[in-house]
C-alpha atoms as a PDB file:
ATOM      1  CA  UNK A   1      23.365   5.810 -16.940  1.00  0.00           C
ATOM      2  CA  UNK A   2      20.706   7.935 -16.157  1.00  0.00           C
ATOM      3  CA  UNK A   3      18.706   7.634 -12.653  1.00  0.00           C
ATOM      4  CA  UNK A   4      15.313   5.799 -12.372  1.00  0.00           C
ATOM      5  CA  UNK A   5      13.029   6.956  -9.854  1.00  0.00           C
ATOM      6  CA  UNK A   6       9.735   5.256  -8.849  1.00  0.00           C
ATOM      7  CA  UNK A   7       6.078   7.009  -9.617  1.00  0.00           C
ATOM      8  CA  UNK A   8       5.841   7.514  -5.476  1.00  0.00           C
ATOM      9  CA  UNK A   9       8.978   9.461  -5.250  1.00  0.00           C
ATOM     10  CA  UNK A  10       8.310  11.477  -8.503  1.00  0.00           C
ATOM     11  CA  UNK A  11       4.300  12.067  -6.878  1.00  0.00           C
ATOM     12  CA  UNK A  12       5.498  12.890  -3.294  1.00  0.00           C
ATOM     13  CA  UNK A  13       7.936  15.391  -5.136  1.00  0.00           C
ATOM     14  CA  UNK A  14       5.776  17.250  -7.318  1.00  0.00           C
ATOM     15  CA  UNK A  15       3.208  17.701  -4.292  1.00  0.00           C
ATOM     16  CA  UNK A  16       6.125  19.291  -2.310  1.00  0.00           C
ATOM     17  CA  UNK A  17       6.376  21.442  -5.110  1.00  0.00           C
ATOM     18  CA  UNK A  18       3.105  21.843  -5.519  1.00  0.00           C
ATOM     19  CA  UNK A  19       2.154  22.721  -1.534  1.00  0.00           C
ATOM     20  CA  UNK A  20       4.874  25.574  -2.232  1.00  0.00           C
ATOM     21  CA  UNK A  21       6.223  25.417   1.628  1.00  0.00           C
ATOM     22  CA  UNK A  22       9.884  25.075   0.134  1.00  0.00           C
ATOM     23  CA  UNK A  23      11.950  26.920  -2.946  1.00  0.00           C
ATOM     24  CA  UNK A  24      12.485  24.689  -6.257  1.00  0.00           C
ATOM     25  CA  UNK A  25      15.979  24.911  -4.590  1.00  0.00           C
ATOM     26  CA  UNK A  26      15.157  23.600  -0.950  1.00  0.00           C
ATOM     27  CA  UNK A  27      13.363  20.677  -2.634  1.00  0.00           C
ATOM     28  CA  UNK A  28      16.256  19.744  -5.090  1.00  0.00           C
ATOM     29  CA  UNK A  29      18.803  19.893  -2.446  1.00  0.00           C
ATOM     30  CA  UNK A  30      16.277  17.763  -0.261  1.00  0.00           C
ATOM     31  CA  UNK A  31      15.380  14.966  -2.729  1.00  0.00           C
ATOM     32  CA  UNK A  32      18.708  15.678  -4.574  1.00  0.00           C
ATOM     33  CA  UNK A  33      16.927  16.326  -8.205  1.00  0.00           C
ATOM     34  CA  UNK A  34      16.882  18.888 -10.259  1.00  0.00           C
ATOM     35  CA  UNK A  35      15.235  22.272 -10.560  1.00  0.00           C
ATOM     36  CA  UNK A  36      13.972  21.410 -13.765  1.00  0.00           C
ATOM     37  CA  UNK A  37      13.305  17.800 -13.242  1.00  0.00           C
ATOM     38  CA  UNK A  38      11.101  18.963 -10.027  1.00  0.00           C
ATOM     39  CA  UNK A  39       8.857  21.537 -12.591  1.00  0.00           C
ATOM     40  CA  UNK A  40       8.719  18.586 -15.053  1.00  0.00           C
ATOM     41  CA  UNK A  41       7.305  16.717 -12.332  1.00  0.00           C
ATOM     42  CA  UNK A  42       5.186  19.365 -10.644  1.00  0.00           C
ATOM     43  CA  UNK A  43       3.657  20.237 -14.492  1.00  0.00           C
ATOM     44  CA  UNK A  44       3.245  16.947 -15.079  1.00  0.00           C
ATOM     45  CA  UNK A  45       0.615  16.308 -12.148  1.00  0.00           C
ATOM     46  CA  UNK A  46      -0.972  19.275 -12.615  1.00  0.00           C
ATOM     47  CA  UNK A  47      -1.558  17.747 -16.495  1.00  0.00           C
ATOM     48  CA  UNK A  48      -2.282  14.797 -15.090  1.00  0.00           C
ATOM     49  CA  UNK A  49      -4.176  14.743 -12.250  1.00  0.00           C
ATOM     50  CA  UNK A  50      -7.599  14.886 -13.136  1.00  0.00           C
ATOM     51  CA  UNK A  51      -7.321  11.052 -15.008  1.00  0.00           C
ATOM     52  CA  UNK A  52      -6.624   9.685 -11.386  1.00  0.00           C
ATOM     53  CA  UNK A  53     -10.258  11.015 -11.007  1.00  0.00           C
ATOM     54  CA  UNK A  54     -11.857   9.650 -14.250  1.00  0.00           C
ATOM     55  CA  UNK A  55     -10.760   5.784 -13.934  1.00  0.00           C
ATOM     56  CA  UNK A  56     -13.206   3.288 -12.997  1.00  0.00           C
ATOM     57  CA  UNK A  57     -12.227   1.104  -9.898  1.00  0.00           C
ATOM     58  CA  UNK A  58     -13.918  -2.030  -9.413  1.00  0.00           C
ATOM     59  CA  UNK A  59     -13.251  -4.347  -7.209  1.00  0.00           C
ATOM     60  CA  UNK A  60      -9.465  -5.878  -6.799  1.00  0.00           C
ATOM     61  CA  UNK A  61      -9.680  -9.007  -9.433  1.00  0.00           C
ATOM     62  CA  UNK A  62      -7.724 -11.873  -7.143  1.00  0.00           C
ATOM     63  CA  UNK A  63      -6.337 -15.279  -8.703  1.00  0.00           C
ATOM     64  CA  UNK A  64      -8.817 -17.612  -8.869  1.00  0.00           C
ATOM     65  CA  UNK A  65      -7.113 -20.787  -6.787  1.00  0.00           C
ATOM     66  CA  UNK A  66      -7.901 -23.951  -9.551  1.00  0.00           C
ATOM     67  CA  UNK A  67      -6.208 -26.431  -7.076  1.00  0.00           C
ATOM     68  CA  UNK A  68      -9.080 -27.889  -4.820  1.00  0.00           C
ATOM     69  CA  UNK A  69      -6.989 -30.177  -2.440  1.00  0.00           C
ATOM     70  CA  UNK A  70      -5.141 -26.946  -1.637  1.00  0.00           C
ATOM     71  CA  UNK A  71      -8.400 -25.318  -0.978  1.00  0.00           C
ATOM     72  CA  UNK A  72      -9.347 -28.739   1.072  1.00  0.00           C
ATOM     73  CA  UNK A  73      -6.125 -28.391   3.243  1.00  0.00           C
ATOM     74  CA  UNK A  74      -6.615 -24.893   3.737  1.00  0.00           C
ATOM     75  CA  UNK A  75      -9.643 -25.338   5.487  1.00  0.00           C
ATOM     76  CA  UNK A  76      -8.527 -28.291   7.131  1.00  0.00           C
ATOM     77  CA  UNK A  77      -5.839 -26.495   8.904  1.00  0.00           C
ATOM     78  CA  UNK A  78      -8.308 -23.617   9.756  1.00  0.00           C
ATOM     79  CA  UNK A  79     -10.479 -25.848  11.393  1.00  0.00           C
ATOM     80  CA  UNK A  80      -7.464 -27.231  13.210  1.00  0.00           C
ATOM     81  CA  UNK A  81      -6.701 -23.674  14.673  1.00  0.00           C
ATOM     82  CA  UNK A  82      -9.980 -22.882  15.486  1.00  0.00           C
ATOM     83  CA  UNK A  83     -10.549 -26.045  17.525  1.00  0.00           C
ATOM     84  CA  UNK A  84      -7.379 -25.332  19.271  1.00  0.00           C
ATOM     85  CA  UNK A  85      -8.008 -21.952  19.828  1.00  0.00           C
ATOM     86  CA  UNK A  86     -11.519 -22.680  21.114  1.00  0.00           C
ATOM     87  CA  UNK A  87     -10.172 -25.290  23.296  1.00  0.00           C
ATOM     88  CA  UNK A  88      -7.457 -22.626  24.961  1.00  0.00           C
ATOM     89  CA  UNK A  89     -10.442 -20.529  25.600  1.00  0.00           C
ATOM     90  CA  UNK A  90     -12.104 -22.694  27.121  1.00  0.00           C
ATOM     91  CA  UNK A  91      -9.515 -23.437  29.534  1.00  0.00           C
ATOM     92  CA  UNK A  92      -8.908 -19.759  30.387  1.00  0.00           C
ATOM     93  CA  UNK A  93     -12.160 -19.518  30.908  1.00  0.00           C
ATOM     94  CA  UNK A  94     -12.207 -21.959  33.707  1.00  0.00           C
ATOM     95  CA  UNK A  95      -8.919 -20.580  35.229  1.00  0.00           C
ATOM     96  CA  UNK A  96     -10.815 -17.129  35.486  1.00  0.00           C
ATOM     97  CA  UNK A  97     -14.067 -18.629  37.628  1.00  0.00           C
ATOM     98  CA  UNK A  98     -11.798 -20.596  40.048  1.00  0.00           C
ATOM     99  CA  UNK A  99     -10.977 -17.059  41.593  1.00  0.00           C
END
């Protein structure tokens, strides 16, 4: 069975490769690869790379939460902490101008 290796390994490989500060040989014994899988790699970004540049990002899309009593609750228990919270201010407050 052949080994799988994630996009972030295969990048941070290729861009030791590419930043030339070690042999093909250093950086296979390092990441224990291959010679040839490390110029596969380092080819491949140079191929690559520009479509990183060319994508369009928008904003992250998030799930859109169809529950409202869980929305409710939420806010119920954030208004719950920020009471208390205000509260223990409060009181530290006090403790600081009795000295």
């Amino acid at each position: 069975m052949r080994k799988q290796y994630s996009s972030k390994f295969k990048f941070k490989v290729a861009l030791s490769a590419l930043r030339n500060e070690q042999t093909a040989a250093e950086l296979a014994s390092q990441f224990e690869v291959s010679v040839a899988q490390i110029s596969k790699w380092k080819n491949d970004l140079l191929q690559n790379g520009p479509e990183i540049f060319t994508k369009k990002r928008g904003p992250i899309k998030l799930e859109p939460v169809n529950d409202p009593d869980h929305l409710l609750r939420e806010i119920g228990q954030l208004k719950v902490e920020r009471d208390f919270l205000a509260k223990k201010y409060k009181q530290i407050q006090l403790r600081g101008n009795d000295s």
